[in-house]
N, C-alpha and C. Protein backbone atom coordinates (compact mmCIF):
# COMPACT_ATOMS: atom_id res chain seq x y z
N UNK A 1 -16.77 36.63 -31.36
CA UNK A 1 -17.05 35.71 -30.24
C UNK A 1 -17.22 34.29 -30.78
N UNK A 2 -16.08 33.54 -30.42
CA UNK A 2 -16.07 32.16 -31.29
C UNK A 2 -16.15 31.33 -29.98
N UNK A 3 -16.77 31.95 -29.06
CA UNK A 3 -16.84 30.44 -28.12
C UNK A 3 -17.66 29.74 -28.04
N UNK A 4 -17.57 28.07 -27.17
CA UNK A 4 -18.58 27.60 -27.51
C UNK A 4 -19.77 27.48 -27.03
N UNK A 5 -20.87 26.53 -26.25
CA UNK A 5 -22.11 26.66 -25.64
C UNK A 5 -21.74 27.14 -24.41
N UNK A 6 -22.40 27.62 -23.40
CA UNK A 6 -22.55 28.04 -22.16
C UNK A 6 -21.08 28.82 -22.33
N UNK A 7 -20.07 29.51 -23.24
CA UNK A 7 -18.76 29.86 -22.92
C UNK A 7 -17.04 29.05 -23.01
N UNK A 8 -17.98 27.87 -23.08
CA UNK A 8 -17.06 26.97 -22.95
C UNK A 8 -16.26 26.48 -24.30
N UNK A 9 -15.33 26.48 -24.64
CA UNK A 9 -14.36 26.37 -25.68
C UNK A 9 -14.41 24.67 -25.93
N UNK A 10 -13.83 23.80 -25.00
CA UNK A 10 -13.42 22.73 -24.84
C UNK A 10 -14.23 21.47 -25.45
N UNK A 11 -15.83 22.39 -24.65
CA UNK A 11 -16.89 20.94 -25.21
C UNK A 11 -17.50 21.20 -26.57
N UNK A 12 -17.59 20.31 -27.37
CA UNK A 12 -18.17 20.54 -28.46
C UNK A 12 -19.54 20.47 -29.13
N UNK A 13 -20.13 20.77 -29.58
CA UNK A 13 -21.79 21.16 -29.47
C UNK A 13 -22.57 19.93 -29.53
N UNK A 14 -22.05 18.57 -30.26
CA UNK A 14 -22.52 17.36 -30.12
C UNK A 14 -22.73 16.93 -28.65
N UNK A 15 -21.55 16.99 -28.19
CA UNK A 15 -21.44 16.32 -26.80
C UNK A 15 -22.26 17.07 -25.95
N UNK A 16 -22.32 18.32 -26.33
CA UNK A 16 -23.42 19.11 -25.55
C UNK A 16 -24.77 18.63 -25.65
N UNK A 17 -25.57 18.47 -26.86
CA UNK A 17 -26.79 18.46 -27.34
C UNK A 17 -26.83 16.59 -26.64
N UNK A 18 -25.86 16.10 -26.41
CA UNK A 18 -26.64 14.63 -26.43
C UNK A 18 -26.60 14.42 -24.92
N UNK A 19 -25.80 15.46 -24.09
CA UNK A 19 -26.14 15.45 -22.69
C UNK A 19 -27.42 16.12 -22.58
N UNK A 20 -28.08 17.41 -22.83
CA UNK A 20 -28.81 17.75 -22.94
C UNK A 20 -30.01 16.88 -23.45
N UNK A 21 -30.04 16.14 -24.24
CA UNK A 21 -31.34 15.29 -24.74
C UNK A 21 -31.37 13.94 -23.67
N UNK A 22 -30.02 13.55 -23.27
CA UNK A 22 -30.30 12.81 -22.37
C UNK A 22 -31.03 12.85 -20.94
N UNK A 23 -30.55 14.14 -20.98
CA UNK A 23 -31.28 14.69 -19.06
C UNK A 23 -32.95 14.55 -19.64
N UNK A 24 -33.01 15.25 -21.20
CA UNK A 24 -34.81 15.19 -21.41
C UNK A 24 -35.32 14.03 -21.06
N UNK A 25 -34.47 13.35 -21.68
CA UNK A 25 -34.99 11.57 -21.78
C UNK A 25 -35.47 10.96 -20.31
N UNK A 26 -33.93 11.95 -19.22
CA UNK A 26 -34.05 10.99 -17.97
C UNK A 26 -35.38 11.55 -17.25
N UNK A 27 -35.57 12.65 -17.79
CA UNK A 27 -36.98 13.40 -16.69
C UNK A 27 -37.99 12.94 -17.37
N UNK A 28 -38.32 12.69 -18.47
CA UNK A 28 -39.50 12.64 -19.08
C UNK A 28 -40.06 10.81 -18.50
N UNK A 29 -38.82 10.27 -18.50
CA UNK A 29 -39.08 8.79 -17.60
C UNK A 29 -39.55 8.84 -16.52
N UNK A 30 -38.97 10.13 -15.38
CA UNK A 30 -39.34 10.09 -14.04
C UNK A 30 -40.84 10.31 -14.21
N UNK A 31 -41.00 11.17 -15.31
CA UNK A 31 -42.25 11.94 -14.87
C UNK A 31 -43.54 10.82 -15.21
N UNK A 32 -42.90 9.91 -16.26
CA UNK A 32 -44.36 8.86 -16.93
C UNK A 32 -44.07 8.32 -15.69
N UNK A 33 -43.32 7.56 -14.84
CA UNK A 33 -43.05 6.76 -13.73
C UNK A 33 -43.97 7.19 -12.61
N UNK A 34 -43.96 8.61 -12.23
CA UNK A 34 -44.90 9.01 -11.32
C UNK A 34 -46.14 9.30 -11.91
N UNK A 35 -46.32 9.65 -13.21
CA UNK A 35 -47.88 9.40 -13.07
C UNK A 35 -48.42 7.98 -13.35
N UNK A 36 -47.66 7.08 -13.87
CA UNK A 36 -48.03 5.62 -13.62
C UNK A 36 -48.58 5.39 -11.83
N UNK A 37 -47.42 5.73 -11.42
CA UNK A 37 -47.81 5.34 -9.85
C UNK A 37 -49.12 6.03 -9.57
N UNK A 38 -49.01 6.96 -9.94
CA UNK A 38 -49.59 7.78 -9.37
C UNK A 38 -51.24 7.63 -9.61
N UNK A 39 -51.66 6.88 -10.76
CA UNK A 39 -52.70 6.17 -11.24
C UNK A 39 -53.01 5.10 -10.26
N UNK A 40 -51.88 4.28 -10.41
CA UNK A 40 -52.09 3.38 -9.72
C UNK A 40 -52.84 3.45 -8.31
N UNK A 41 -52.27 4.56 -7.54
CA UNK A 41 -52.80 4.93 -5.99
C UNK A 41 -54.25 5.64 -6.00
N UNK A 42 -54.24 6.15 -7.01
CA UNK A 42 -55.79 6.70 -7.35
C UNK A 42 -56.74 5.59 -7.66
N UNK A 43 -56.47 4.58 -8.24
CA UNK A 43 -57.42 3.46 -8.81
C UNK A 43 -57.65 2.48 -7.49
């Protein structure tokens, strides 16, 4: 079994891992964003 992540042949494991770290990146922003606010409405 030589395929690649999720099955997929085509994409290659870089391009995988840096979409993947990017989505981390984009949630981990949302999430400081709402508890910033979210301080904010408490204070």
């Amino acid at each position: 079994m030589s395929s690649g992540f999720l099955g997929i042949n085509d994409v290659p494991l870089v391009f995988t891992l840096s979409v993947l770290i990017s989505f981390i990146l984009v949630f981990y922003i949302l999430v400081y964003t709402l508890i910033q606010r979210g301080r904010g409405l408490c204070a």
